[in-house]
N, C-alpha and C. Protein backbone atom coordinates (compact mmCIF):
# COMPACT_ATOMS: atom_id res chain seq x y z
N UNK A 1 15.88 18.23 52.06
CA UNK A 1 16.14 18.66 50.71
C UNK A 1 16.23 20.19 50.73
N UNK A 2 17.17 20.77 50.12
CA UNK A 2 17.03 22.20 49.87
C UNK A 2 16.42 22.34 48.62
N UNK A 3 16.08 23.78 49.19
CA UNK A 3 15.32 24.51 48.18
C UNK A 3 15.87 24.90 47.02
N UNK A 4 17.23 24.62 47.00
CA UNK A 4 18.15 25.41 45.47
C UNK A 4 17.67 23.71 44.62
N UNK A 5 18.00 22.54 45.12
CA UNK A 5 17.54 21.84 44.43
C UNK A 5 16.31 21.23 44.43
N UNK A 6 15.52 21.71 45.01
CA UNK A 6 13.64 21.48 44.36
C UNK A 6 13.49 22.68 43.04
N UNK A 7 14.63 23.69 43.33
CA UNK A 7 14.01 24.29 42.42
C UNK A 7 14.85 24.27 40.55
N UNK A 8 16.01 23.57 41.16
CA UNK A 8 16.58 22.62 40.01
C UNK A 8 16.01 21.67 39.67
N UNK A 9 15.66 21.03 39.96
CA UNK A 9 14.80 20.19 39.71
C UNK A 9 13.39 20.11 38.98
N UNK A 10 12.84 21.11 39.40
CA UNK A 10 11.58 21.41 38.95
C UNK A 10 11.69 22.41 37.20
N UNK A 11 13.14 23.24 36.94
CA UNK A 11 13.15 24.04 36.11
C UNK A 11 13.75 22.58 35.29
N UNK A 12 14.34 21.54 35.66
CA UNK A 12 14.77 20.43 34.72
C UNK A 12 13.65 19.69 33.94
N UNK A 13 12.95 19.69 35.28
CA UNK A 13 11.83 18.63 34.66
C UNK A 13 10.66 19.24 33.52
N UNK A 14 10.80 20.97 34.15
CA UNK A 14 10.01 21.69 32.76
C UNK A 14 11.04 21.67 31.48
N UNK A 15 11.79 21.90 31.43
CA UNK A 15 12.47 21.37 30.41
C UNK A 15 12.32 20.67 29.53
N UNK A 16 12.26 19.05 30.21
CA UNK A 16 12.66 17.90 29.99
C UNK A 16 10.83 17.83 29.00
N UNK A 17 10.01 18.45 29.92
CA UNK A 17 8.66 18.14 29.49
C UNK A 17 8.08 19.11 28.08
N UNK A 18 9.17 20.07 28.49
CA UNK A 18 8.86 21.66 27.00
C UNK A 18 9.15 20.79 25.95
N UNK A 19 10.62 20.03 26.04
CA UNK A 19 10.90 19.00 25.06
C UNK A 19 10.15 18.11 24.61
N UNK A 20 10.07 17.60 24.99
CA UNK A 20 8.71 16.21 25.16
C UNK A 20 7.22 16.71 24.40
N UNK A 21 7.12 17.97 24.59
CA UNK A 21 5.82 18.47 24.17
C UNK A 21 6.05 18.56 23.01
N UNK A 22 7.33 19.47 22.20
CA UNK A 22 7.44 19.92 20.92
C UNK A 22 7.78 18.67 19.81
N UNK A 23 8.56 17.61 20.65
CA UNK A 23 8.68 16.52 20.25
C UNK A 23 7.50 15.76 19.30
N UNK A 24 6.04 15.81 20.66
CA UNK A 24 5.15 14.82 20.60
C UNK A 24 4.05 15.31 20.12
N UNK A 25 4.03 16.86 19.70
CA UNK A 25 2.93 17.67 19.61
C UNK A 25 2.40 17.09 18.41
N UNK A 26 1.10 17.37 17.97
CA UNK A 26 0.49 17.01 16.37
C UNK A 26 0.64 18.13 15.55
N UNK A 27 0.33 18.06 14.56
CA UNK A 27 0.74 18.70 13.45
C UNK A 27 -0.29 20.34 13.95
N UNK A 28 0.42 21.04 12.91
CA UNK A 28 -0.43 22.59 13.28
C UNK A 28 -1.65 22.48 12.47
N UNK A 29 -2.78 23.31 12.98
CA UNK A 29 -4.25 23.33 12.99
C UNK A 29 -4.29 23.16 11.49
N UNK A 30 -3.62 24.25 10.28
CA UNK A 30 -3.79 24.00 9.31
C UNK A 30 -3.13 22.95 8.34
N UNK A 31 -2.18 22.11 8.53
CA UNK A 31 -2.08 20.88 8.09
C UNK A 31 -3.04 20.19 8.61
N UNK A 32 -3.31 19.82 9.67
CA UNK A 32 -4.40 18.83 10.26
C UNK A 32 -5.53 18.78 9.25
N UNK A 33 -5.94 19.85 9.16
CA UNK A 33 -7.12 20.36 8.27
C UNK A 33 -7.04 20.36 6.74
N UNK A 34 -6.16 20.34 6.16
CA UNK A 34 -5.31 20.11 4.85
C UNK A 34 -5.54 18.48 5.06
N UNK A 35 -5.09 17.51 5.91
CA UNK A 35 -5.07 16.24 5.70
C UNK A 35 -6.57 15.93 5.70
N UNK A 36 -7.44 16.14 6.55
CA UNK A 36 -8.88 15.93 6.87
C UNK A 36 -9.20 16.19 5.66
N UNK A 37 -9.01 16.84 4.88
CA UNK A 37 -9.99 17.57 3.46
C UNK A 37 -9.35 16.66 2.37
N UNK A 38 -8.19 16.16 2.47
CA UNK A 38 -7.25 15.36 1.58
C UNK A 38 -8.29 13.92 1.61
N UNK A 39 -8.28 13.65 3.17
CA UNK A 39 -8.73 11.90 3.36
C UNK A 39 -10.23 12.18 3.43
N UNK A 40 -10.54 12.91 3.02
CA UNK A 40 -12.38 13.10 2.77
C UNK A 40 -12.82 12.72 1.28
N UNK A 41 -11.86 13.92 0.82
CA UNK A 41 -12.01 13.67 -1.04
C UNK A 41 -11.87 12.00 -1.32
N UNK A 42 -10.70 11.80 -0.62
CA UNK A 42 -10.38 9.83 -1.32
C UNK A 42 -11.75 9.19 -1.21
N UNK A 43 -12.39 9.34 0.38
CA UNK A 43 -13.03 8.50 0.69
C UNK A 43 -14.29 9.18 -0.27
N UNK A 44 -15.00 10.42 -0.69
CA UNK A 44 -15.66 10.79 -1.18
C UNK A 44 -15.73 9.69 -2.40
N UNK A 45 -14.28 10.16 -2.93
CA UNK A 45 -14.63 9.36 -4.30
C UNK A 45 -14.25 7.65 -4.39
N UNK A 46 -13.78 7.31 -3.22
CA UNK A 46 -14.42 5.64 -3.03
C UNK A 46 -15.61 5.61 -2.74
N UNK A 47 -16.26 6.07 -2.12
CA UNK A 47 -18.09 6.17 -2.19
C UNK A 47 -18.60 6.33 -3.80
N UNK A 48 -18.12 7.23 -4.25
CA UNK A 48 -18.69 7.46 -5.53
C UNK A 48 -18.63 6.16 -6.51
N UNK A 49 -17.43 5.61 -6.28
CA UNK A 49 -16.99 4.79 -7.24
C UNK A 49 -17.64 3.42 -6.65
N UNK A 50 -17.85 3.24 -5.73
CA UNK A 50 -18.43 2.06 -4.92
C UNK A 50 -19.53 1.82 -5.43
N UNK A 51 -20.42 3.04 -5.58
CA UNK A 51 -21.69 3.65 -5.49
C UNK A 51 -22.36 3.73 -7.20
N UNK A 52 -21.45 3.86 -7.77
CA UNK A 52 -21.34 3.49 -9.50
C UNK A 52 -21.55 2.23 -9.38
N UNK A 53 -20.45 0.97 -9.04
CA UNK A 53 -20.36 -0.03 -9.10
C UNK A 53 -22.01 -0.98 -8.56
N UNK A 54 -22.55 -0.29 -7.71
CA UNK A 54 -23.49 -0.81 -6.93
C UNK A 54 -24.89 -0.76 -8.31
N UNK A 55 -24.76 0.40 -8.48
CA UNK A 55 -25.77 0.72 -9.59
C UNK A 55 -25.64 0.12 -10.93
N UNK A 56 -24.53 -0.28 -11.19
CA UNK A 56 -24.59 -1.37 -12.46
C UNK A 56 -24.49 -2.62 -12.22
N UNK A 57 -24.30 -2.95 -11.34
CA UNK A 57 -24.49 -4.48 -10.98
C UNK A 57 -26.15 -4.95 -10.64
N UNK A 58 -27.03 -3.50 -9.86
CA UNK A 58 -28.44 -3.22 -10.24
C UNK A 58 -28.98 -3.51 -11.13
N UNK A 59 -28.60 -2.86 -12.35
CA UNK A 59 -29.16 -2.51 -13.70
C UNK A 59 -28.81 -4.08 -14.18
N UNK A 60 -27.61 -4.72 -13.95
CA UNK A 60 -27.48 -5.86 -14.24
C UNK A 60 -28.29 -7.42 -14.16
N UNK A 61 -28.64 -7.00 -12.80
CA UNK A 61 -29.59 -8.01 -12.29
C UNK A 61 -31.00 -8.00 -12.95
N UNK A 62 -31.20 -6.51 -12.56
CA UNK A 62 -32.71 -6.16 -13.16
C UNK A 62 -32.69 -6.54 -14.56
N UNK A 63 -32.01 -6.11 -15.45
CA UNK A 63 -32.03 -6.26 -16.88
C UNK A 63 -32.16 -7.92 -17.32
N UNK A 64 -31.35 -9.27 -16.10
CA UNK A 64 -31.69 -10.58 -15.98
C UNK A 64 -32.67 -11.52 -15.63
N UNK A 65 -33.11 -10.37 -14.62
CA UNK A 65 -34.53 -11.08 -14.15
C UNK A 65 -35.44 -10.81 -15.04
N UNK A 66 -35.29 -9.38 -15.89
CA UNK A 66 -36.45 -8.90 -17.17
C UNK A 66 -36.55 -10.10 -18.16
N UNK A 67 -35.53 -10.33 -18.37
CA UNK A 67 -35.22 -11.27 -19.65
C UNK A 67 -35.86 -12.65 -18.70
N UNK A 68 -35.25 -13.06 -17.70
CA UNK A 68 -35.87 -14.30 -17.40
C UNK A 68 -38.03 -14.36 -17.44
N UNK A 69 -37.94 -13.34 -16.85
CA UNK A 69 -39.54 -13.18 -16.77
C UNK A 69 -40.13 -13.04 -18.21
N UNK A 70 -39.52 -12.12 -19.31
CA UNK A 70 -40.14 -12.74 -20.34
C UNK A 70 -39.58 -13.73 -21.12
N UNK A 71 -39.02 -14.36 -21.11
CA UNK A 71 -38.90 -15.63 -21.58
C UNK A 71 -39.51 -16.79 -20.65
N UNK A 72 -39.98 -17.27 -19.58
CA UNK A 72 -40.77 -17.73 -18.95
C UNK A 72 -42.57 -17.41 -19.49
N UNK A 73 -42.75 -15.84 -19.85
CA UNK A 73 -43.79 -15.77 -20.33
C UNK A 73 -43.93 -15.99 -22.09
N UNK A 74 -43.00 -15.84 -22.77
CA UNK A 74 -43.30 -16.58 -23.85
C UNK A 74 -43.27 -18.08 -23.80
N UNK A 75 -42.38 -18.83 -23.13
CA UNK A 75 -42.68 -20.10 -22.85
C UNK A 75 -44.00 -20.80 -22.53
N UNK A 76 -44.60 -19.97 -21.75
CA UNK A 76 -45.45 -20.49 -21.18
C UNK A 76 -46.79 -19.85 -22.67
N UNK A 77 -46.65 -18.91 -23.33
CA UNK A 77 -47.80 -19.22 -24.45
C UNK A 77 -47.18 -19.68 -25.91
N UNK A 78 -46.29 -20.47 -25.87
CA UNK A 78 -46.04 -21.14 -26.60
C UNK A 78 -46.72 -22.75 -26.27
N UNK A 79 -46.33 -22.71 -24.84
CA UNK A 79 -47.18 -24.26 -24.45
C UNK A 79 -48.73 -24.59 -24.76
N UNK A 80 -49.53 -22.78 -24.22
CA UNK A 80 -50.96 -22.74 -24.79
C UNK A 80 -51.23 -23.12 -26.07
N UNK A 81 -50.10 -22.73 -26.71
CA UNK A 81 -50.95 -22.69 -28.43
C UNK A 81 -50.45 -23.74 -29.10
């Protein structure tokens, strides 16, 4: 092999790969970081909203079992008397 074409070769294949890089590269530091802060907030406020939901379905239960427990206890001194 000569050396004129190892070294064609080698300036092709950087090329071929400079391409390939700019092609395949990810986005620049500050979009990246723009998206990260974007898909934080969503998920922030699906937590929040999850997190609402969790707490009234709480209050829900609790407020059922209150009512069941006193009505079980008036039942039960209605039977006494």
């Amino acid at each position: 092999m000569k050396s004129g074409e190892f070294i064609g070769g080698l300036l092709v294949g950087a090329l071929v790969g400079a391409v390939l890089g700019l092609l395949f590269a990810p986005e620049a530091g500050e979009e990246i970081r723009q998206r990260i802060k974007e898909r934080a907030g969503d998920y922030k406020e699906r937590a929040a909203s999850a997190g609402s939901e969790w707490v009234e379905r709480g209050r829900d239960a609790l407020r059922e079992k209150k009512e069941q427990v006193v009505s079980s206890v008036r039942g039960g001194r209605q039977e006494e008397a």
